[in-house]
Each structure stands twice: as structure tokens, then as C-alpha cells.
Protein backbone atom coordinates (compact mmCIF):
# COMPACT_ATOMS: atom_id res chain seq x y z
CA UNK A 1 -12.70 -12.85 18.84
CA UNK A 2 -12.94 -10.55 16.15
CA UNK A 3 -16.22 -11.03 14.20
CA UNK A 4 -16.53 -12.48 10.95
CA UNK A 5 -18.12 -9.60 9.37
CA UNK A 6 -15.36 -6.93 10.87
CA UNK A 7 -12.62 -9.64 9.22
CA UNK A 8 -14.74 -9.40 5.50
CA UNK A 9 -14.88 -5.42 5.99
CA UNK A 10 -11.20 -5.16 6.77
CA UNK A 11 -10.37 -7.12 3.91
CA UNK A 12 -12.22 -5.49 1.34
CA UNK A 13 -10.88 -2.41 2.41
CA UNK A 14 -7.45 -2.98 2.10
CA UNK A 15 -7.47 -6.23 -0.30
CA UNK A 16 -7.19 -9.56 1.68
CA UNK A 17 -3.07 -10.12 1.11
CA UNK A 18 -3.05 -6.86 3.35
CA UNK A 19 -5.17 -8.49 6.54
CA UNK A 20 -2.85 -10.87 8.48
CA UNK A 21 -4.57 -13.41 10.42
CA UNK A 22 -2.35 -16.56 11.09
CA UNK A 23 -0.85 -17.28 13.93
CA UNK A 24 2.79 -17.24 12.66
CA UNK A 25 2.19 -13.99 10.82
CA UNK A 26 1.01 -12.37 14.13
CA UNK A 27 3.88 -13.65 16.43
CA UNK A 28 6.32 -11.14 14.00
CA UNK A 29 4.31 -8.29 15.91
CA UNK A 30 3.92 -9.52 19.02
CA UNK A 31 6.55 -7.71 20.56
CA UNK A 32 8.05 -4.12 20.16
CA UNK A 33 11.56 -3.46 21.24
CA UNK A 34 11.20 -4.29 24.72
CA UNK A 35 11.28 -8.11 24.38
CA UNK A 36 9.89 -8.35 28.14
CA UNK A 37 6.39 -7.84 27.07
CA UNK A 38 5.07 -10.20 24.31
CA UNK A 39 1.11 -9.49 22.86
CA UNK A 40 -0.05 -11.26 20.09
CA UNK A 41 -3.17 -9.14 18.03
CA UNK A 42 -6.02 -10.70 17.09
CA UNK A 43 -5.65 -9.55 13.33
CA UNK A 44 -3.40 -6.96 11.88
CA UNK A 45 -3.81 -5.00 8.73
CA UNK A 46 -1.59 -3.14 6.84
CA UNK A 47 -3.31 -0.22 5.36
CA UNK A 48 -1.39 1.08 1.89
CA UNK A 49 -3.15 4.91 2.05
CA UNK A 50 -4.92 7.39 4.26
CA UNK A 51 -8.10 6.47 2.56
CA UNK A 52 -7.67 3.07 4.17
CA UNK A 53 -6.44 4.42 7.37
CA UNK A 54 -9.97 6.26 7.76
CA UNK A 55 -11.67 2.89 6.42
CA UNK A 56 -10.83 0.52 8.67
CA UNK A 57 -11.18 3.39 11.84
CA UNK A 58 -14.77 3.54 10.60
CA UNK A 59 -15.57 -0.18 10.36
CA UNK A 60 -13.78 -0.56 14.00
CA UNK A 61 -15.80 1.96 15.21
CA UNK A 62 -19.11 -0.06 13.93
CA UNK A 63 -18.15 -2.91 15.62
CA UNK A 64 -16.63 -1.07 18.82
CA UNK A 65 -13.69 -3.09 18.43
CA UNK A 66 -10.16 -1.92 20.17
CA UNK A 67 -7.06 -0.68 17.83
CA UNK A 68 -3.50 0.13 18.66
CA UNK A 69 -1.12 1.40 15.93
CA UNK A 70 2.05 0.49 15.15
CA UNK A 71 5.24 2.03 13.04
CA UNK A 72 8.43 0.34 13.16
CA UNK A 73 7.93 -1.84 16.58
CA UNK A 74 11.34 -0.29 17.50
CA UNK A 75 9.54 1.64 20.96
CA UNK A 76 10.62 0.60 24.55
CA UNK A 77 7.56 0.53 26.19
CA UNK A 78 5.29 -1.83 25.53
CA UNK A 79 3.40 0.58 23.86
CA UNK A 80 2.51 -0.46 20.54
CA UNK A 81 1.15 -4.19 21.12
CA UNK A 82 -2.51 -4.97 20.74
CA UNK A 83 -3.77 -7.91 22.68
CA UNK A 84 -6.15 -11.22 21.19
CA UNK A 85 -9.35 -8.40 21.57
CA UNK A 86 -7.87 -5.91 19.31
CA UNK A 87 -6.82 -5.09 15.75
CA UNK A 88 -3.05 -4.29 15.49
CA UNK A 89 -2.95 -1.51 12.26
CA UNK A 90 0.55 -1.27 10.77
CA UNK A 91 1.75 1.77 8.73
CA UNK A 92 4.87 1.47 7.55
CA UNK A 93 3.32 1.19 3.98
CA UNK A 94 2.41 5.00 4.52
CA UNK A 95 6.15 5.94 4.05
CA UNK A 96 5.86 8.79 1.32
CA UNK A 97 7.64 12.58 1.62
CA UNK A 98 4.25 14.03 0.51
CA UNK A 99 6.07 17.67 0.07
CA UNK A 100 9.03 19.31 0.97
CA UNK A 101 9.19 23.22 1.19
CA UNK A 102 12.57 24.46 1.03
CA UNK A 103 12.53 27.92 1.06
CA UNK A 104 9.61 27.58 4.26
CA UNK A 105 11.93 24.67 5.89
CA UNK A 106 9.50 22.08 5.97
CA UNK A 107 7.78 19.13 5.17
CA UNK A 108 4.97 16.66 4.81
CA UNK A 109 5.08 13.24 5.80
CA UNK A 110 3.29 9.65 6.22
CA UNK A 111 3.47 8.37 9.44
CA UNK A 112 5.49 5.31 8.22
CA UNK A 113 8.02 7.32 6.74
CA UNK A 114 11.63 6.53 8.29
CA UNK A 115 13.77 9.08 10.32
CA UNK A 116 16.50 9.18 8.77
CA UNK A 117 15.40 8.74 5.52
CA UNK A 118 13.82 12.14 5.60
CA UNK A 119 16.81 13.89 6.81
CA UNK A 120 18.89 11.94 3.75
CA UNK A 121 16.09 13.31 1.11
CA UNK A 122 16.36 16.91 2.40
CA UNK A 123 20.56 17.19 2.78
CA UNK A 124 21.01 18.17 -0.75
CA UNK A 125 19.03 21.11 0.10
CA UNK A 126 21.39 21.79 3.53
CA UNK A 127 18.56 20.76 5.85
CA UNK A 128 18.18 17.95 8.34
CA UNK A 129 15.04 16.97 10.66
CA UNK A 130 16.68 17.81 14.17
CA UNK A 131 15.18 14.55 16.13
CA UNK A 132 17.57 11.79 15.98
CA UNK A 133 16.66 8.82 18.11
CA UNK A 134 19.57 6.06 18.37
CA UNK A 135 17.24 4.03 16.24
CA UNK A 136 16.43 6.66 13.85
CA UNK A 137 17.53 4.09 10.68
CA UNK A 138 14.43 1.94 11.35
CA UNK A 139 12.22 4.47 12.93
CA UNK A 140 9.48 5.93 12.06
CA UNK A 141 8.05 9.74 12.13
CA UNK A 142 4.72 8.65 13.35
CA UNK A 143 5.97 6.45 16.05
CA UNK A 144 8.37 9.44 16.94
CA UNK A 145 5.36 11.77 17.13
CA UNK A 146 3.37 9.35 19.37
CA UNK A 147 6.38 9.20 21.73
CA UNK A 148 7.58 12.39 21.38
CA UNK A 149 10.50 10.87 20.38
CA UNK A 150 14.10 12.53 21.53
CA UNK A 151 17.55 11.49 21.02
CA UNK A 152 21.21 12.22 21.81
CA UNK A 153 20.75 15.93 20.14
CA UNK A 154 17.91 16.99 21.55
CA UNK A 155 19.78 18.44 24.48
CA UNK A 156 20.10 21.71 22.24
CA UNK A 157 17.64 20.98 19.48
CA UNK A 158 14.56 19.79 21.70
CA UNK A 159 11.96 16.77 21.31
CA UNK A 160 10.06 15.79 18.86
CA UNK A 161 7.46 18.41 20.05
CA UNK A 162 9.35 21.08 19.28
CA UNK A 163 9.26 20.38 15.28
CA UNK A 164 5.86 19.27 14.57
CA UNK A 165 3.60 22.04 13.18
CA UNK A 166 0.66 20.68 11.65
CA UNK A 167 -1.25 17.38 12.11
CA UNK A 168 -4.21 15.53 9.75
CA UNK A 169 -5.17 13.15 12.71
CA UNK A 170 -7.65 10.30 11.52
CA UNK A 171 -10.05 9.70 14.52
CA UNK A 172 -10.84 6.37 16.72
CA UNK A 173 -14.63 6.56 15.20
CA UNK A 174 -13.15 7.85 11.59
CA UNK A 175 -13.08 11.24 11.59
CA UNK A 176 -10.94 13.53 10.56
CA UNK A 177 -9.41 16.50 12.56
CA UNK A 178 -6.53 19.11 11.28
CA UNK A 179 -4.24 20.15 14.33
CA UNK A 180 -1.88 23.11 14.26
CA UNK A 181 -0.91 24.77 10.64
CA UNK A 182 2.01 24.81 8.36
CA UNK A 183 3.47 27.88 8.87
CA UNK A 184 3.60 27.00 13.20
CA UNK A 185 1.51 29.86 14.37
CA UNK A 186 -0.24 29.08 17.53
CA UNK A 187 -3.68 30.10 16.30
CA UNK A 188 -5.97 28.91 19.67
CA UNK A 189 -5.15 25.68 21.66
CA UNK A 190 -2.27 24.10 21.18
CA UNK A 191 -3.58 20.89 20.51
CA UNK A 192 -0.45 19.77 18.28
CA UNK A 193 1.47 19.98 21.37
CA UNK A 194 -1.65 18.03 23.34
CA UNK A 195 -1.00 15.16 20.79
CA UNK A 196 3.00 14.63 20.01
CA UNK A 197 3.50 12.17 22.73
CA UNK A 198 -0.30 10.89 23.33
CA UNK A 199 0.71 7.29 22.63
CA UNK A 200 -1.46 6.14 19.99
CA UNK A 201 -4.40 7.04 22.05
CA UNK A 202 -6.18 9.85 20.76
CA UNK A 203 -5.99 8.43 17.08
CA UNK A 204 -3.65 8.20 13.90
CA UNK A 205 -1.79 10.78 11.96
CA UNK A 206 -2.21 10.34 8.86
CA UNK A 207 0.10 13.30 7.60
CA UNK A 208 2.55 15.35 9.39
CA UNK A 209 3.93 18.53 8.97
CA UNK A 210 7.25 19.07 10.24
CA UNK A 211 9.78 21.87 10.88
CA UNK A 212 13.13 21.38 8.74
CA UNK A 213 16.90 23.16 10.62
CA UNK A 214 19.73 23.96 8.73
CA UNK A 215 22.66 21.92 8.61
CA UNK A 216 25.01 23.76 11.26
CA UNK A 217 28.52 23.97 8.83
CA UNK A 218 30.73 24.42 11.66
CA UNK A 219 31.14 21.37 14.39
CA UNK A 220 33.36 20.08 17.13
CA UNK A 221 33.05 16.60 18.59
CA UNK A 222 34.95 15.60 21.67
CA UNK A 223 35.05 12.20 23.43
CA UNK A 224 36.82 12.27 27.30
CA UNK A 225 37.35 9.58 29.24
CA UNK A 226 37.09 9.15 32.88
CA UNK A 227 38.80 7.01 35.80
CA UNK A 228 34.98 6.81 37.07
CA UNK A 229 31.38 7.43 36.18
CA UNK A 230 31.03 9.86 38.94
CA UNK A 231 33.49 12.13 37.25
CA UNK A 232 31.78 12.02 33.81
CA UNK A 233 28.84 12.90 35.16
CA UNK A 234 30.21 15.94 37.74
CA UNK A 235 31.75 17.06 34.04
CA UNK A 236 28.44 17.23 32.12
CA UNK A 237 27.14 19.72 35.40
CA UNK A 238 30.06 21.85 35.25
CA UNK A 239 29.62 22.36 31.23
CA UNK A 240 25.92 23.05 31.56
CA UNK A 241 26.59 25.59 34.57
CA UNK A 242 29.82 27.34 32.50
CA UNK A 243 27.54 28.15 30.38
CA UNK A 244 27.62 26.22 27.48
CA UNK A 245 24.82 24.12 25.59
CA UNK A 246 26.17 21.44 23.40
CA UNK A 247 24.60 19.46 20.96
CA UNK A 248 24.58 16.54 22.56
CA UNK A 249 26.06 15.22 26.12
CA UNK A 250 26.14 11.58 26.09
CA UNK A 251 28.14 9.26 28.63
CA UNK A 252 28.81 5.39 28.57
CA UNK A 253 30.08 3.69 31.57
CA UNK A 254 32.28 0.99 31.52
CA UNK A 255 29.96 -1.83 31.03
CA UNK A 256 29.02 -0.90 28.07
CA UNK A 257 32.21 0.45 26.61
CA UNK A 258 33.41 -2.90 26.66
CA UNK A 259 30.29 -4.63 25.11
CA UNK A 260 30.46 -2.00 22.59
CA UNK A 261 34.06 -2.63 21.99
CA UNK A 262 33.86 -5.98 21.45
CA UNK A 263 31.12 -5.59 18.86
CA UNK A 264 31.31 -5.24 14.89
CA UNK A 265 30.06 -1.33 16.26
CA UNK A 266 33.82 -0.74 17.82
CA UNK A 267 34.25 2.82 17.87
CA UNK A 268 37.96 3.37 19.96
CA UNK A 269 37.06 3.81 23.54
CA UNK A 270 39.33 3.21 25.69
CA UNK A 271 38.10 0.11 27.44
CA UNK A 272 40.29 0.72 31.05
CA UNK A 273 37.69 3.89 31.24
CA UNK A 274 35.67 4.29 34.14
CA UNK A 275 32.99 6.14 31.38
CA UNK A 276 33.35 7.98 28.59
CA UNK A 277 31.71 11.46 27.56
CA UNK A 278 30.50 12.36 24.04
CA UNK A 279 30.67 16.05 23.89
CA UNK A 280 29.13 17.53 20.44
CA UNK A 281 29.01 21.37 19.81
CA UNK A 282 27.86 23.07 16.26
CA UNK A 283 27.02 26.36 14.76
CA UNK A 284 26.70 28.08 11.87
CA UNK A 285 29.94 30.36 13.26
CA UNK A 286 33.16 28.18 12.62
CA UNK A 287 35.76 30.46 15.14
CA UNK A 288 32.20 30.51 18.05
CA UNK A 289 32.45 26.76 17.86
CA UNK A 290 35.75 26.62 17.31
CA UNK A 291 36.43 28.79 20.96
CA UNK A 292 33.50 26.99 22.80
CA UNK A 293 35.56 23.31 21.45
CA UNK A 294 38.38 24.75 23.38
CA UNK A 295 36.29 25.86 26.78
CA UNK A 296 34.95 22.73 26.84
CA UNK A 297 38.24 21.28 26.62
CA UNK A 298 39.45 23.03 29.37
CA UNK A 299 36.53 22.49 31.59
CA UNK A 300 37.06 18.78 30.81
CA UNK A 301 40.92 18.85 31.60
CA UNK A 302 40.28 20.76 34.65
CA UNK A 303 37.18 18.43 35.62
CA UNK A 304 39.51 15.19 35.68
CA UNK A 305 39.32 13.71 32.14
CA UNK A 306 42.52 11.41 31.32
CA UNK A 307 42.25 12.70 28.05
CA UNK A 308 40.18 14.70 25.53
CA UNK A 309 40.16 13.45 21.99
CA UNK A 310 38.90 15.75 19.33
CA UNK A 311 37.50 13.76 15.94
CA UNK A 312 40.02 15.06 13.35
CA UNK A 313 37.65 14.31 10.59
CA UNK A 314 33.97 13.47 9.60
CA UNK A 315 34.71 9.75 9.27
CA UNK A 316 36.23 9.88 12.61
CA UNK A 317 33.06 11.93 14.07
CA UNK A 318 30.87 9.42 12.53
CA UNK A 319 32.36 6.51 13.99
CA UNK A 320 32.72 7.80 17.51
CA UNK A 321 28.95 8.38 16.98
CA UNK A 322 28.27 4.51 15.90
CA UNK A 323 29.51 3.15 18.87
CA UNK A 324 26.85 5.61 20.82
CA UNK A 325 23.70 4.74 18.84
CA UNK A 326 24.57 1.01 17.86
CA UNK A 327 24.97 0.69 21.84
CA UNK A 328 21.77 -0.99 22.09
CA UNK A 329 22.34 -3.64 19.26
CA UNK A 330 25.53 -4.36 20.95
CA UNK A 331 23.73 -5.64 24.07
CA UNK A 332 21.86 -7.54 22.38
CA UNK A 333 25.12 -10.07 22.27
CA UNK A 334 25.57 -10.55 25.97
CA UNK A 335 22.14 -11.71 26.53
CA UNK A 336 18.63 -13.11 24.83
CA UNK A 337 16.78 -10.57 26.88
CA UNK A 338 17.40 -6.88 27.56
CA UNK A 339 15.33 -4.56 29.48
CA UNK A 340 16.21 -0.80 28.79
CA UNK A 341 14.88 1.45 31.20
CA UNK A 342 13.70 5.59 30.96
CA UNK A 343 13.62 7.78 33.84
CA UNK A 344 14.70 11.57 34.23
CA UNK A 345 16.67 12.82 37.03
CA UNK A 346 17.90 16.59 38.07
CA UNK A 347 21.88 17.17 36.45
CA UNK A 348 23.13 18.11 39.34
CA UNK A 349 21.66 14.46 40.94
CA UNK A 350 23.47 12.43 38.10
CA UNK A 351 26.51 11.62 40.23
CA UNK A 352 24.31 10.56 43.01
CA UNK A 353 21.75 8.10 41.11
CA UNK A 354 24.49 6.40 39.22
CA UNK A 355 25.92 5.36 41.90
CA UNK A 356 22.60 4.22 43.45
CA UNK A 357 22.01 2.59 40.49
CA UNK A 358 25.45 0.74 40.31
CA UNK A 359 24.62 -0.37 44.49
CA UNK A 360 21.05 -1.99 43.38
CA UNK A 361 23.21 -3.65 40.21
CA UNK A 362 25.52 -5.50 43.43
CA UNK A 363 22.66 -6.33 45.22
CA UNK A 364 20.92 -8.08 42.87
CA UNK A 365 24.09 -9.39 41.40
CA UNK A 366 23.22 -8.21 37.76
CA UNK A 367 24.87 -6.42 35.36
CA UNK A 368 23.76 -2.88 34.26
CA UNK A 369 24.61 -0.65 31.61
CA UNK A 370 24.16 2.87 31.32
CA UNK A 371 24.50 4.73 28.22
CA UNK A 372 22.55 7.80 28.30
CA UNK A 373 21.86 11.03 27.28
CA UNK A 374 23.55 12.80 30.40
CA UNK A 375 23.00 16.56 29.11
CA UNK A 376 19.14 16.02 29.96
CA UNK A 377 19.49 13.74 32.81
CA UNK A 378 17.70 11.59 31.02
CA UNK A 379 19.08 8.28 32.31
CA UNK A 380 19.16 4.29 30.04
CA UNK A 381 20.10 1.99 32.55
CA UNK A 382 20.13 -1.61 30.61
CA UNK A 383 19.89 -4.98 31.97
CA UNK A 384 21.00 -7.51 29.42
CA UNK A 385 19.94 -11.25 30.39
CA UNK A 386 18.63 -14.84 29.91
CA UNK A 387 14.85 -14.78 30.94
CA UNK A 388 15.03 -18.74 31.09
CA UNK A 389 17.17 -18.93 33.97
CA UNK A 390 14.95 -19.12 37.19
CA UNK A 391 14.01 -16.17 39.07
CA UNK A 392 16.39 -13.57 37.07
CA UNK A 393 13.65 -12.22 34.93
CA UNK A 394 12.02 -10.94 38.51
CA UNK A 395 15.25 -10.06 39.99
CA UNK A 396 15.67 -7.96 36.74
CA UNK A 397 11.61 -6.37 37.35
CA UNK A 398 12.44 -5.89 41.05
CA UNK A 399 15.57 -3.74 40.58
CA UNK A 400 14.33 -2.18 37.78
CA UNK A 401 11.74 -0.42 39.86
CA UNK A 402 14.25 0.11 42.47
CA UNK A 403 15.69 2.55 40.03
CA UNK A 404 12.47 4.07 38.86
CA UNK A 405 11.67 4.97 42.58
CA UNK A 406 15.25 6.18 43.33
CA UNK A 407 14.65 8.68 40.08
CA UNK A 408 11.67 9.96 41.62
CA UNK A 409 12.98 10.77 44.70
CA UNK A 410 15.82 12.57 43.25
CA UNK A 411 13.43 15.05 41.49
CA UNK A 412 12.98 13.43 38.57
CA UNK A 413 10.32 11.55 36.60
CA UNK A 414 9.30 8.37 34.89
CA UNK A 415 10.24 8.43 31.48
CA UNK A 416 12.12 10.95 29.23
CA UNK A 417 11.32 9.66 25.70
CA UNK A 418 10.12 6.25 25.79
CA UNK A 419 7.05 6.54 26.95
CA UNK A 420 4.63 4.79 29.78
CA UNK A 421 3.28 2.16 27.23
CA UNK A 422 2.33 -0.57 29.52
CA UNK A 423 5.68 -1.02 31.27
CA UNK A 424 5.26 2.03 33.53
CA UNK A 425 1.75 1.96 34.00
CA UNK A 426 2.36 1.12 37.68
CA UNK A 427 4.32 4.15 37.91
CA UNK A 428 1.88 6.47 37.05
CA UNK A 429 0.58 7.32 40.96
CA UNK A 430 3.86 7.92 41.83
CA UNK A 431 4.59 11.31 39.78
CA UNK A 432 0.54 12.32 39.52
CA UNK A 433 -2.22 13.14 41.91
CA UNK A 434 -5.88 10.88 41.20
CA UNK A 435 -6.97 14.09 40.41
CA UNK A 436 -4.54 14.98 37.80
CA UNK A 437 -4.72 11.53 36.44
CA UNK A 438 -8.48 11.98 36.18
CA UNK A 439 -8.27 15.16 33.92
CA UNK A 440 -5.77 13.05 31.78
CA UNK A 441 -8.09 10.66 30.91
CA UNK A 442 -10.86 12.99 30.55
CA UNK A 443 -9.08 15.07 27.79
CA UNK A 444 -8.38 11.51 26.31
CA UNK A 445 -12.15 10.88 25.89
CA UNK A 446 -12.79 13.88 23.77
CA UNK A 447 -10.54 12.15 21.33
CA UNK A 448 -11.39 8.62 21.80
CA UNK A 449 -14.96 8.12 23.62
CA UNK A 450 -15.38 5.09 23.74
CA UNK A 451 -11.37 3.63 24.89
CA UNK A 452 -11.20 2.32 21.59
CA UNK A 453 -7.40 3.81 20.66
CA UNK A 454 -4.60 1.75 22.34
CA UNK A 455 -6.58 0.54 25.07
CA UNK A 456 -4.92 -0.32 28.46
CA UNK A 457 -1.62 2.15 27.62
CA UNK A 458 0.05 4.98 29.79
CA UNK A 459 -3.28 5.34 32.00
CA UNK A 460 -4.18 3.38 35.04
CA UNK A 461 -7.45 1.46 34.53
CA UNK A 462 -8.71 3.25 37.53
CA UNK A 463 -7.59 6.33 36.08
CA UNK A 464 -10.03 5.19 32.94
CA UNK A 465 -13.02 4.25 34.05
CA UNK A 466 -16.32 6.02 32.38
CA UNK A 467 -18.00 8.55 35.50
């Protein structure tokens, strides 16, 4: 129960249409985008300024009540539900370009400010914001920050991480604290880096600074299909080890070609494909991209692809593209559930763990789909289902971790760009010592002292508890 006096504080400081207390109300943020984990907050408030944002810290700090913050919902973790103990604070009214700096290539942002919306204000000027996670149309930056968000192009273009430069981070008790500076130089610990990807638990930004890329003028997009997944994925190593660092490297496997196919998202793969490969090159050099369209073609050819189809225009690029990022939505068709997993394996061990992966989909008899970013290794396997029907949601949980263990034993990890939220809290052990969990959640307590910021998320409770 939230105390009477907290609810008359948080309403005064935000105006009393902006606190949301009824039940219905609170069910709309009860889950994120992993519909397998359902939350419902005590309250949630809906802060219109930074002012607020700081206000409502401060009064949650008097009362030592628990917060979690929240952008768009659209994570796949778990991460960004608040239970019946805690106050759920929602920022997507923060969603103002405070400042954009051209001639430095960068700008200021509101946490609640949508991905692709800043990219669309800043194209006139023939700059983009690099990140660009398959849901970057609902997105937010301050969600993407939290996560370290990546997306299909961040195989040449890097994380989220690599374009934040400055951070005004309000505190769990209120304060304020200004992390990194405009211009990027790494003047003493880098404590930016230390937060992009914390999870909500160190505190809130309340404005970020990011770093703004030219538009490349010059790019290539290829899509090859492939008898069999194997294949596609024995291509992406052999492009990667000629030499060559695309854009993006994304492969589909059958599965989902045809959900995708048959959606209002149809993009032209050919649905008798074993997979398909995305290949995606740029430059600011049209003949460098130009030759490097034509290695890869080769390589592809030589590598097994039926055929390589090169997008003859931008309409043609874009729509190839739509069938990658709308691949989730698509899913959402075949089933009123869908679990989307996150794990990172080796290149070179992509042939081997898809298979694996497709072996624990027969023996559980369920359908996965994998549509992934393949140039990272960073692997989507999606289980699309009806949680009603007894005993599939656990058959669904136990292969699911089937796959996270096979990952890890391959060399890989837990998560690439989701997260650990609370779906992979259990996972935790597995890639990190007690010890090294221990420091984690000592450097989180200079932040947050008191466990007040996202409580219960991407630590172990063990890991968490006061010495």
C-alpha cells in the first residue's frame, strides 16, 4: 500500500489527472513487451517535466517507497514493470528535442522522446541517430539508454553505448548528477558508459546528449536465400572473415519467412527458402560500396545462395527492410502469446546452435522462429503460442532455458540487447562469479542506497542483500 500522504504529494506535484490509480488504468501498464510477465503498479504517474521528475524522486525517497521507470513498454525483459509495492513513473510526456547541434553532430533529448522521430527531425540536416532497434517507431531514447539498446545496424555502427555522450541523471533520493560531457571527451571515469544499460536502476535521465552520424550517400542492400539455415549462417562467417563489415547481417529462417509473408508486412521472400540473409553495406564512397556489393555477392554465390537479389531502388530497400523489423508484429498473428528470447553466441558457433535450437523446437513439439541479427551472433529465437492451453506455457519456459544454457556453452552470453529485466534473473550465476555479482551490486548502491530504483531487476536477491 502506498500511503495516503505519498498519493496527496504525488498529486500535487504533477496535478491529480497525471497520478493514475484505478485498477483499469493500471492493467494498460502491467505488462511490457514480453506478455509472459504481467505486474500491475500500485500507482503510476506521469510526470510532464524534469522538475517533476526530481519531485516525485524526492517525495519517494521520504517515504522509502520503490520506483521503476518506464518509456514506451516496448522492452523484452520484464524490465520495466513495478509490482503492487511500487510507483510505476512514465515518461513519455518528456518527449522534447531540447537542442540539436549541427555543425557538432549532436543532440539533446528527453528520455520519452521516440527513436525514430529524432532521426526524422535531424535528416534535413543529412544526419541520422545510428541505433535502430526493430521497434524504433514506438521506442523511446531513454528506454534505449537503459537497455543499451542495439538493432539490426549496430553490427557496424555499435550499441547504444557507443553514441551517448553526456547524461543529467535525476537520482533515486532526488539528486541530481551530470555524467560524461557534450563534446565526448573521457574526462575521469567513464561513468556514462557505467550507466547506458543499468536498467532503470541507478536512476532517471532526465536529458541526454547524443552523438549524431552522417547519412552514408552511397548503399547496397542484398537479400540471399538459402536451401537451409545452416548455410545462411556459414555465409554471414565467411563475410565477416573476408573481410568485410556490413551494415547490418540479418537472417530469417523459414518459420518466420512464411509468417511474415502471410502478413500485411509481406516483403518478397521467397517462402520455399530454407532462410534468408539481409546483407546491408554503406559508405560515403559510392564505387568502395559499389565493389564491396559485388564481393559480397560473390562470397554469397560461392557460399551456396540460390540467388542474390540486389534492391534496385529505395522503395525496394525499404520494403525488404519492413518485413525484417515488422517480424515481430507478424508473430503476433499465429499466437496470443509470444516469448522472444536474447542470448549471444560466437559467429563461427551460429551453424551449430541453430541447429540445437531447431532439435529442442522437435522435442518439445513447438514452433520456433529465429530472426536475428546474425552479424553479432546475437540470436531471437521466438516462440509464438496460446498460454491457455495446459502445460504449453511451461513447455515454452523449459525449452526456452534449454537454449539459454546451450548459448552459454557455446561461448556466448545471456542477453545481447534486451536486457536481464526479471526474465533472466535466474541466469545471472551462470555467466558471473558471486564475487563479481557482489561488486555489481555494490557499484549499484552508490547510485541507489537504499534498492529503491527498479527493485528486484537484473540482480539476484542474494546478489543484493545489504553487508
Amino acid at each position: 500500500m502506498i500511503p495516503s500522504q505519498a498519493l496527496v504529494a504525488l498529486a500535487d506535484a504533477v496535478g491529480p489527472e497525471w497520478l493514475r490509480t484505478a485498477r483499469a488504468n493500471l492493467d494498460t501498464f502491467s505488462s511490457d513487451g514480453l506478455p509472459t510477465h504481467l505486474s500491475r503498479p500500485a500507482v503510476a504517474v506521469i510526470p510532464g517535466s524534469r522538475d517533476e521528475v526530481f519531485r516525485i524522486l524526492r517525495i519517494l525517497h521520504h517515504f522509502r517507497i520503490p520506483f521503476v521507470a518506464r518509456g514506451a513498454g516496448t522492452g523484452l525483459s520484464g524490465g520495466a514493470l513495478a509490482d503492487e509495492a511500487s510507483v510505476l513513473i512514465v515518461l513519455t510526456r518528456l518527449n522534447r528535442i531540447l537542442e540539436i547541434d549541427a555543425d557538432n553532430r549532436r543532440a539533446v533529448v528527453e528520455p520519452g522522446v521516440v527513436n525514430a522521430r529524432l532521426t526524422a527531425a535531424v535528416e534535413p540536416l543529412g544526419l541520422h541517430y545510428a541505433p535502430d532497434p526493430s521497434s524504433q517507431t514506438a521506442c523511446t531514447i531513454g528506454g534505449n539508454v537503459a537497455e543499451n539498446a542495439g538493432g539490426p545496424h549496430c553490427l557496424k555502427y555499435g550499441v547504444t553505448s557507443n553514441h551517448i555522450l553526456a547524461l543529467e541523471v535525476a537520482l533515486p533520493d532526488g539528486g541530481l548528477v551530470q555524467l560524461g560531457s557534450p563534446g565526448g571527451e573521457p574526462w575521469g571515469l567513464d561513468l556514462v558508459g557505467l550507466f547506458v544499460g543499468s536498467e532503470g536502476t541507478f536512476g532517471i535521465a532526465t536529458a541526454i546528449t547524443v552523438r549524431l552520424t552522417p547519412i552514408p550517400s552511397a548503399i547496397r542492400t542484398l537479400l540471399a536465400d538459402f536451401t537451409t539455415l545452416r548455410a545462411a549462417g556459414e555465409a554471414v562467417t565467411s563475410i565477416i572473415a573476408g573481410g568485410l563489415v556490413p551494415a547490418a547481417l540479418e537472417i530469417m529462417d523459414s518459420n518466420c519467412i512464411a509468417i511474415v509473408e502471410e502478413s500485411i508486412y509481406s516483403a518478397g521472400y521467397p517462402t520455399d527458402a530454407g532462410a534468408v540473409l539481409l546483407v546491408e553495406l554503406d559508405g560515403m564512397d559510392e564505387e568502395a560500396v559499389a565493389s564491396e556489393a559485388r564481393q559480397v555477392q560473390e562470397m554469397l554465390a560461392s557460399g551456396g545462395a540460390r540467388s542474390v537479389q540486389l534492391a534496385s531502388d529505395p522503395e525496394q530497400r525499404e520494403r525488404l527492410w519492413q518485413g525484417r523489423k515488422k517480424a515481430f508484429g507478424a508473430l503476433g498473428r499465429i499466437g496470443s502469446d509470444l516469448l522472444v528470447q536474447d542470448a549471444v553466441v560466437p559467429r563461427s558457433r551460429l551453424p551449430d546452435v541453430l541447429e540445437q535450437i531447431g532439435a529442442i523446437g522437435e522435442r518439445y513439439q513447438l514452433s520456433i522462429c529465429n530472426v536475428f541479427h546474425a552479424g553479432d551472433g546475437n540470436l531471437h529465437p521466438n516462440f509464438s503460442f496460446d498460454g491457455s492451453q495446459p502445460g504449453l506455457a511451461d513447455r515454452v519456459q523449459r525449452a526456452s532455458a534449454e537454449i539459454m544454457h546451450i548459448c552459454i556453452e557455446a561461448g556466448g552470453t545471456i542477453t545481447g540487447e534486451h536486457g536481464v529485466g526479471s526474465d533472466k534473473l535466474q541466469y545471472m550465476p551462470l555467466v558471473f562469479t558471486a564475487d563479481t555479482l557482489d561488486m555489481m551490486s555494490r557499484v549499484r548502491q552508490v547510485f541507489d542506497p537504499h534498492d529503491l530504483a527498479n527493485p528486484g531487476k537484473v540482480l539476484p536477491a542474494k546478489a543484493c542483500q545489504q553487508p
